[in-house]
PDB file of N, CA and C in Angstrom:
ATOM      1  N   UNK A   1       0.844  -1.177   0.000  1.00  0.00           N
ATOM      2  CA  UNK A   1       0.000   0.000   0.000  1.00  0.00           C
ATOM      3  C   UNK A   1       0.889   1.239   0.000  1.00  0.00           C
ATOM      4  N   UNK A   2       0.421   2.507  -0.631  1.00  0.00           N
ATOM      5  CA  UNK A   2       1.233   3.384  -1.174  1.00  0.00           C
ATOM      6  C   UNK A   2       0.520   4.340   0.438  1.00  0.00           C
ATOM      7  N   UNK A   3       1.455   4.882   0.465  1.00  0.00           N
ATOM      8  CA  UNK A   3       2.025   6.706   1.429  1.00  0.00           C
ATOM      9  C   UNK A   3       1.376   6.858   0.362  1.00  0.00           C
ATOM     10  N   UNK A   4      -0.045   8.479   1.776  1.00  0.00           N
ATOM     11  CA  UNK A   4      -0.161   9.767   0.754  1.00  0.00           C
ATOM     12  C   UNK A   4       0.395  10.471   1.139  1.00  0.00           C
ATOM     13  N   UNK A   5       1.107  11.660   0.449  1.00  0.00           N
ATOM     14  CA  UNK A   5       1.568  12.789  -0.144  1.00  0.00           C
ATOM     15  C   UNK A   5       1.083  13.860  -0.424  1.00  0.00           C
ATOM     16  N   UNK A   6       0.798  14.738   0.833  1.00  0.00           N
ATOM     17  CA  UNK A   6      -0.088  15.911   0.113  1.00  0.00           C
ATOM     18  C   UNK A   6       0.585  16.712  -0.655  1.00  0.00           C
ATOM     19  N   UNK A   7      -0.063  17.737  -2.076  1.00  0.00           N
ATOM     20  CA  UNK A   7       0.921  18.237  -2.656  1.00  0.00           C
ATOM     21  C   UNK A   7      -0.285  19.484  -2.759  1.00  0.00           C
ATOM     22  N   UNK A   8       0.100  20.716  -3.031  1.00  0.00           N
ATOM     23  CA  UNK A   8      -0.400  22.341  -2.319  1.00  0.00           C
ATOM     24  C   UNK A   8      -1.269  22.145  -1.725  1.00  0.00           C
ATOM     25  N   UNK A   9      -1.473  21.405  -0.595  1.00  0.00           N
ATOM     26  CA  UNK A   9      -2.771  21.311   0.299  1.00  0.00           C
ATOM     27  C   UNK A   9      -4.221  21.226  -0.098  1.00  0.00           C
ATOM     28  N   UNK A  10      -3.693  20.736  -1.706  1.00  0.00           N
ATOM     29  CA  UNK A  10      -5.372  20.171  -2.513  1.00  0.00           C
ATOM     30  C   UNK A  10      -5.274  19.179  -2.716  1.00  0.00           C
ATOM     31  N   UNK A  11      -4.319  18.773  -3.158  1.00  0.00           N
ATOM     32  CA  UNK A  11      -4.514  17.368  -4.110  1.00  0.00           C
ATOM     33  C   UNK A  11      -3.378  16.047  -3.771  1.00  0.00           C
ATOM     34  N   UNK A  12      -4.692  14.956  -3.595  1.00  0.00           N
ATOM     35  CA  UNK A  12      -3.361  14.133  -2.876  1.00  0.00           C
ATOM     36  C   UNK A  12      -2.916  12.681  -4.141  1.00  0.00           C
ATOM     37  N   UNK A  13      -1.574  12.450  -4.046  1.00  0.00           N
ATOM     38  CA  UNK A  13      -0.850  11.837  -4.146  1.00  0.00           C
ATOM     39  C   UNK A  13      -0.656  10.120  -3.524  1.00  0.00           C
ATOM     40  N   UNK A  14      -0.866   9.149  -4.454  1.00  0.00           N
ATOM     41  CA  UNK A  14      -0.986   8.027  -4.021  1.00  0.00           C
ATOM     42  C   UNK A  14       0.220   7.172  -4.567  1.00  0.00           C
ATOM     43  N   UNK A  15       1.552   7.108  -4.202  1.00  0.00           N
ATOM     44  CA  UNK A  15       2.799   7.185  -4.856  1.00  0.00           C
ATOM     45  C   UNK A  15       3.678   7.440  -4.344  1.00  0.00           C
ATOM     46  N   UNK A  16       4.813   6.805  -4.844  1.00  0.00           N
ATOM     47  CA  UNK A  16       6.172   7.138  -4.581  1.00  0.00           C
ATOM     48  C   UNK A  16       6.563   8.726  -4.714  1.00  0.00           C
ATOM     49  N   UNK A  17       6.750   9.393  -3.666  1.00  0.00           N
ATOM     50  CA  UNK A  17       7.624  10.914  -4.580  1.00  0.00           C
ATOM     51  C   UNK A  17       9.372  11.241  -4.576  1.00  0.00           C
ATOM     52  N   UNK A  18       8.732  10.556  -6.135  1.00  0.00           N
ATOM     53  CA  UNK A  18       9.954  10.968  -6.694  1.00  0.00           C
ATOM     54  C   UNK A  18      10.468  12.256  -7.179  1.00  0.00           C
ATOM     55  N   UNK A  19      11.699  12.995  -7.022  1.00  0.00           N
ATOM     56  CA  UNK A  19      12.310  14.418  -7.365  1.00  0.00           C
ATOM     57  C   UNK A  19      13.201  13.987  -9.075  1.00  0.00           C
ATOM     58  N   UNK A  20      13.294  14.623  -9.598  1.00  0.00           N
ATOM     59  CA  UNK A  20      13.869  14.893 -10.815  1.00  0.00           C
ATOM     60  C   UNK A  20      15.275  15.706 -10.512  1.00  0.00           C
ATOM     61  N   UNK A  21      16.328  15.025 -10.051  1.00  0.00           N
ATOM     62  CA  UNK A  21      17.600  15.790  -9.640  1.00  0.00           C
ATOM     63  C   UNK A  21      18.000  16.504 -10.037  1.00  0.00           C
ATOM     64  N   UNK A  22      17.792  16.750 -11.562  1.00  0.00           N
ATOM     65  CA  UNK A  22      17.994  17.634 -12.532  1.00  0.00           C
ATOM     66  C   UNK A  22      17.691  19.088 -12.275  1.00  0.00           C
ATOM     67  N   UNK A  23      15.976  19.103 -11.945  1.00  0.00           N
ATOM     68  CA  UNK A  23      15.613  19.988 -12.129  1.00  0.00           C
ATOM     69  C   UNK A  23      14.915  20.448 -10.693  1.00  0.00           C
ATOM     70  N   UNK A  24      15.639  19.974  -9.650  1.00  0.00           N
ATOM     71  CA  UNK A  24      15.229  20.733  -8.358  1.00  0.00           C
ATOM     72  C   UNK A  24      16.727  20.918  -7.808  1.00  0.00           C
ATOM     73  N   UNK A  25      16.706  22.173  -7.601  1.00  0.00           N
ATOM     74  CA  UNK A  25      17.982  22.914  -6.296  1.00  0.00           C
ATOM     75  C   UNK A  25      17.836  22.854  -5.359  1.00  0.00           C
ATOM     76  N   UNK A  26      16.768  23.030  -4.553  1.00  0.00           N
ATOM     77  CA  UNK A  26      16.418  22.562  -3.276  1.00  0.00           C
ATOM     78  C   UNK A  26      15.130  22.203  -2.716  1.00  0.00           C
ATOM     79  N   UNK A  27      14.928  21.666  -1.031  1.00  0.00           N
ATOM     80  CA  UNK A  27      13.691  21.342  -1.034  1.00  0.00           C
ATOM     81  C   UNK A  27      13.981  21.546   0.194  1.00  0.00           C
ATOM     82  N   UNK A  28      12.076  22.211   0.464  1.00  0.00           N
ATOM     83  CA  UNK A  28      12.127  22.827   1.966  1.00  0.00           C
ATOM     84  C   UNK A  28      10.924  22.716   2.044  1.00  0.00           C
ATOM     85  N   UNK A  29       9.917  22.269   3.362  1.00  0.00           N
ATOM     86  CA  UNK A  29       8.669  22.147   3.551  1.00  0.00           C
ATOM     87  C   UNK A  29       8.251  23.736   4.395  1.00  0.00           C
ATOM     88  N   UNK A  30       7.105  24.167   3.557  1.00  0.00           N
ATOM     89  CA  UNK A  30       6.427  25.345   4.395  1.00  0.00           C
ATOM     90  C   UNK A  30       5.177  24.933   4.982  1.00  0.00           C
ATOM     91  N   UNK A  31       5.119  25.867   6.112  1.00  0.00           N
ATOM     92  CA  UNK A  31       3.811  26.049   6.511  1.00  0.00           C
ATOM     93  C   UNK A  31       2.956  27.412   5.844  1.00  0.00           C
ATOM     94  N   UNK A  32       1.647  27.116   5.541  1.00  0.00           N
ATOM     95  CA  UNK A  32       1.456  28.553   4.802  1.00  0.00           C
ATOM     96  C   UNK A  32       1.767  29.740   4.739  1.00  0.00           C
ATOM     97  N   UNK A  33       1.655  30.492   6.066  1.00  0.00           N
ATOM     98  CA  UNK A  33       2.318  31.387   6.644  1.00  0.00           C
ATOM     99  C   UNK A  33       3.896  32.043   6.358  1.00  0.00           C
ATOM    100  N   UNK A  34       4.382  30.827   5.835  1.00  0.00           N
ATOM    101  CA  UNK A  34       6.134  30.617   5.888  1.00  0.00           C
ATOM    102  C   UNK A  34       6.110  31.140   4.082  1.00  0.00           C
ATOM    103  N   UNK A  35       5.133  29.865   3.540  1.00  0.00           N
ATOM    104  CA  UNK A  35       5.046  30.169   1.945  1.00  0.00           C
ATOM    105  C   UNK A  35       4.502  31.527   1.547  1.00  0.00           C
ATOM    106  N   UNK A  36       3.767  32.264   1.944  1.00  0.00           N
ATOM    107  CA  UNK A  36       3.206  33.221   1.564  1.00  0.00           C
ATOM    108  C   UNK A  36       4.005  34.079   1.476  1.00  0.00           C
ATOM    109  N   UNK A  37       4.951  34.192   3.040  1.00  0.00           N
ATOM    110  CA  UNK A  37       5.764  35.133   3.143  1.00  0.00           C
ATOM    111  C   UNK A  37       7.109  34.967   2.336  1.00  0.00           C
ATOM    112  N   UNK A  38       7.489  33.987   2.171  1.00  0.00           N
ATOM    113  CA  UNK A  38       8.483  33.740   1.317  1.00  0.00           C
ATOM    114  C   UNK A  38       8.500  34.356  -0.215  1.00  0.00           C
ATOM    115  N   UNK A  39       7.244  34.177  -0.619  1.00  0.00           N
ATOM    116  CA  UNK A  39       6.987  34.306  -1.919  1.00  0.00           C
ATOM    117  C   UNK A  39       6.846  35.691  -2.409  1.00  0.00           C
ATOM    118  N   UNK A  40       6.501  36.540  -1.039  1.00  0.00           N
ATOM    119  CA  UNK A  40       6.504  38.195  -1.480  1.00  0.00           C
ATOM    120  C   UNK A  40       8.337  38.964  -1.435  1.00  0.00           C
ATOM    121  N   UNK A  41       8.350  38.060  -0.218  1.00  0.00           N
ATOM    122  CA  UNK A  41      10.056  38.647   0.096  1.00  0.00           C
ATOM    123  C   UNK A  41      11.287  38.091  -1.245  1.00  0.00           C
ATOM    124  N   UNK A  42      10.957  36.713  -1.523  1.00  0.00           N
ATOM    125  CA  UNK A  42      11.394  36.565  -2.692  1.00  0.00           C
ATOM    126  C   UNK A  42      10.665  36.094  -3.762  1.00  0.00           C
ATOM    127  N   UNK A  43      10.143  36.338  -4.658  1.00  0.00           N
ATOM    128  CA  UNK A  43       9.029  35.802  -5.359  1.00  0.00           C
ATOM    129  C   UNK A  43       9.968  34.660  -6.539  1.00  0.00           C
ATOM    130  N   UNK A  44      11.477  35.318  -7.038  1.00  0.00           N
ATOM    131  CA  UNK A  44      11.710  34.501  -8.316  1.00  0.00           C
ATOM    132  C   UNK A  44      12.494  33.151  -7.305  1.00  0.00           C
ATOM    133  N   UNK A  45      12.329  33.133  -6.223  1.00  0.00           N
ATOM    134  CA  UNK A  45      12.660  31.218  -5.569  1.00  0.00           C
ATOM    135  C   UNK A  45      11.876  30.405  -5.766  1.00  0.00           C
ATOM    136  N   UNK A  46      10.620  30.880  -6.380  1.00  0.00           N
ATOM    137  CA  UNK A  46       9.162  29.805  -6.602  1.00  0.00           C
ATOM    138  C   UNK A  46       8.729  29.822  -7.899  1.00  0.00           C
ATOM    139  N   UNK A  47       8.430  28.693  -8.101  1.00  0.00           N
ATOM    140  CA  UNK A  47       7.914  28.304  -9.641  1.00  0.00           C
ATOM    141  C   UNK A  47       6.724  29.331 -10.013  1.00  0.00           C
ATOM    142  N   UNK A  48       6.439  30.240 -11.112  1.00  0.00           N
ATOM    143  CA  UNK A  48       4.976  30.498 -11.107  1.00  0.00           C
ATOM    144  C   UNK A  48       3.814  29.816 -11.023  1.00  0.00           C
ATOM    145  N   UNK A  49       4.140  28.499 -11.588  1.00  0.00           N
ATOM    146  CA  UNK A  49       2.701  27.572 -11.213  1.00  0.00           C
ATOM    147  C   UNK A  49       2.664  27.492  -9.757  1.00  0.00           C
ATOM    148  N   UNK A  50       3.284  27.439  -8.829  1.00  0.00           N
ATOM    149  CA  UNK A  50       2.928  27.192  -7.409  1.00  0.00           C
ATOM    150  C   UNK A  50       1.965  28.586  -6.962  1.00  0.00           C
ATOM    151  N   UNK A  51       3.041  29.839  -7.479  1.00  0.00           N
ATOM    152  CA  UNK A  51       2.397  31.195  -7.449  1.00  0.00           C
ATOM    153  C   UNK A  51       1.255  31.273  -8.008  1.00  0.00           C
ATOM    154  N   UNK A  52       0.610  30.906  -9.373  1.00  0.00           N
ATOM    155  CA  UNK A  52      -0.419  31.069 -10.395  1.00  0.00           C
ATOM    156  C   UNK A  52      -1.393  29.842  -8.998  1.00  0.00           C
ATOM    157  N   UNK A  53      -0.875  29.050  -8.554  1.00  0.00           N
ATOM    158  CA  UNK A  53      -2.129  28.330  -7.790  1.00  0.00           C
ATOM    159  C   UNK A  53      -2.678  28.623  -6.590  1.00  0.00           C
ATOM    160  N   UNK A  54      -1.648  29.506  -5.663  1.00  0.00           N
ATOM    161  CA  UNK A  54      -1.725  30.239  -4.608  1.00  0.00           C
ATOM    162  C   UNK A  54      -2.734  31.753  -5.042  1.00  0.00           C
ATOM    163  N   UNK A  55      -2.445  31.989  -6.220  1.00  0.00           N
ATOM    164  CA  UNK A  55      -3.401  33.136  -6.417  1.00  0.00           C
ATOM    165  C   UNK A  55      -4.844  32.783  -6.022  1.00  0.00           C
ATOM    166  N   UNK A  56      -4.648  31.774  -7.315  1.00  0.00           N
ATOM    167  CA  UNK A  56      -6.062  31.254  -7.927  1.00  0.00           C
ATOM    168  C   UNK A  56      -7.044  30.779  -6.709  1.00  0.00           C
ATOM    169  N   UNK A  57      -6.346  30.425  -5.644  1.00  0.00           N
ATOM    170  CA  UNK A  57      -7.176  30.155  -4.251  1.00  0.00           C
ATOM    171  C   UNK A  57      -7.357  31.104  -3.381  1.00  0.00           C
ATOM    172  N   UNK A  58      -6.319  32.253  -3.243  1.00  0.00           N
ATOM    173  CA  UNK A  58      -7.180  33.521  -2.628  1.00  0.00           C
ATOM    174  C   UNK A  58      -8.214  34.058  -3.587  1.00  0.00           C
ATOM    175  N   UNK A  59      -8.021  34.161  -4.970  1.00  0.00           N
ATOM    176  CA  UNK A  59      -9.120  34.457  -5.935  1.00  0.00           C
ATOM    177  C   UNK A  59     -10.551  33.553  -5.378  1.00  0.00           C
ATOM    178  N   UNK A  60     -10.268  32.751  -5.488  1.00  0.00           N
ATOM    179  CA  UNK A  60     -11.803  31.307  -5.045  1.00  0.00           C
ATOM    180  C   UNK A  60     -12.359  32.126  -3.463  1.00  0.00           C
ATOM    181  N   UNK A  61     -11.186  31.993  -2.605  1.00  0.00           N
ATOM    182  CA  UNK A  61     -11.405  31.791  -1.147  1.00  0.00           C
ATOM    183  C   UNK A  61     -12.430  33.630  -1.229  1.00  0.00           C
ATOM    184  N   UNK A  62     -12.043  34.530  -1.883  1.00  0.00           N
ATOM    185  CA  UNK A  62     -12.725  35.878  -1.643  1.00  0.00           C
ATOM    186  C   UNK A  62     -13.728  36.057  -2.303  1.00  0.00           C
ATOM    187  N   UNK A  63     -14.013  34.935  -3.471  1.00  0.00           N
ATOM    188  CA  UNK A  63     -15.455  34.773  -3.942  1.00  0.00           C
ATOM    189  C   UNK A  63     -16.483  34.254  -3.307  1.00  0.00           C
ATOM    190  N   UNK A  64     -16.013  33.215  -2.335  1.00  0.00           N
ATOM    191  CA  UNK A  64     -16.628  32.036  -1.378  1.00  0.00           C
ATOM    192  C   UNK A  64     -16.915  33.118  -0.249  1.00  0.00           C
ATOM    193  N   UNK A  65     -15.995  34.287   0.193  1.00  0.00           N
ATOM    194  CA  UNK A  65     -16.452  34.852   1.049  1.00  0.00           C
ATOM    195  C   UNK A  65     -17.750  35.785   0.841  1.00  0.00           C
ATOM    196  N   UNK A  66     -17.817  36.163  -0.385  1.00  0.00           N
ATOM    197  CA  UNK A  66     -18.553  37.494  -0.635  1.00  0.00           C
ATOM    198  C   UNK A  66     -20.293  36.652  -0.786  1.00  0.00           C
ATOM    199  N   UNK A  67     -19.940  35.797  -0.910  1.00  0.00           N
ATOM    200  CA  UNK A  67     -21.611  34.776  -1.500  1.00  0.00           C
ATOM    201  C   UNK A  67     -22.512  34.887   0.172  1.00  0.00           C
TER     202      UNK A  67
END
């Protein structure tokens, strides 16, 4: 039986996780708080898709609020 793996706190992972050595420099686990802030203080350390998905959920989360 496979380990889950949460991956941006949506979507889970039923699998081995494997890294691509190639194409990762480093790896560091955040807590949101940690990621958010990271990402304003340095924004080009993060992939834009991580950024483009972090948007896209304060975008959701302030629509969900206004209903």
């Amino acid at each position: 039986m496979h380990s889950s793996t949460t991956i941006y706190s949506q979507s889970k992972y039923f699998g081995d996780f494997i890294l691509q050595k190639e194409e990762v420099e480093k790896i560091k686990w955040f807590n949101f708080d940690e990621l958010t802030r990271g990402i304003k203080e340095k924004p080009e350390s993060f992939t834009l898709g991580l950024i483009s998905i972090l948007l896209n959920k304060r975008i959701k989360n302030a629509k969900d609020a206004l209903k």
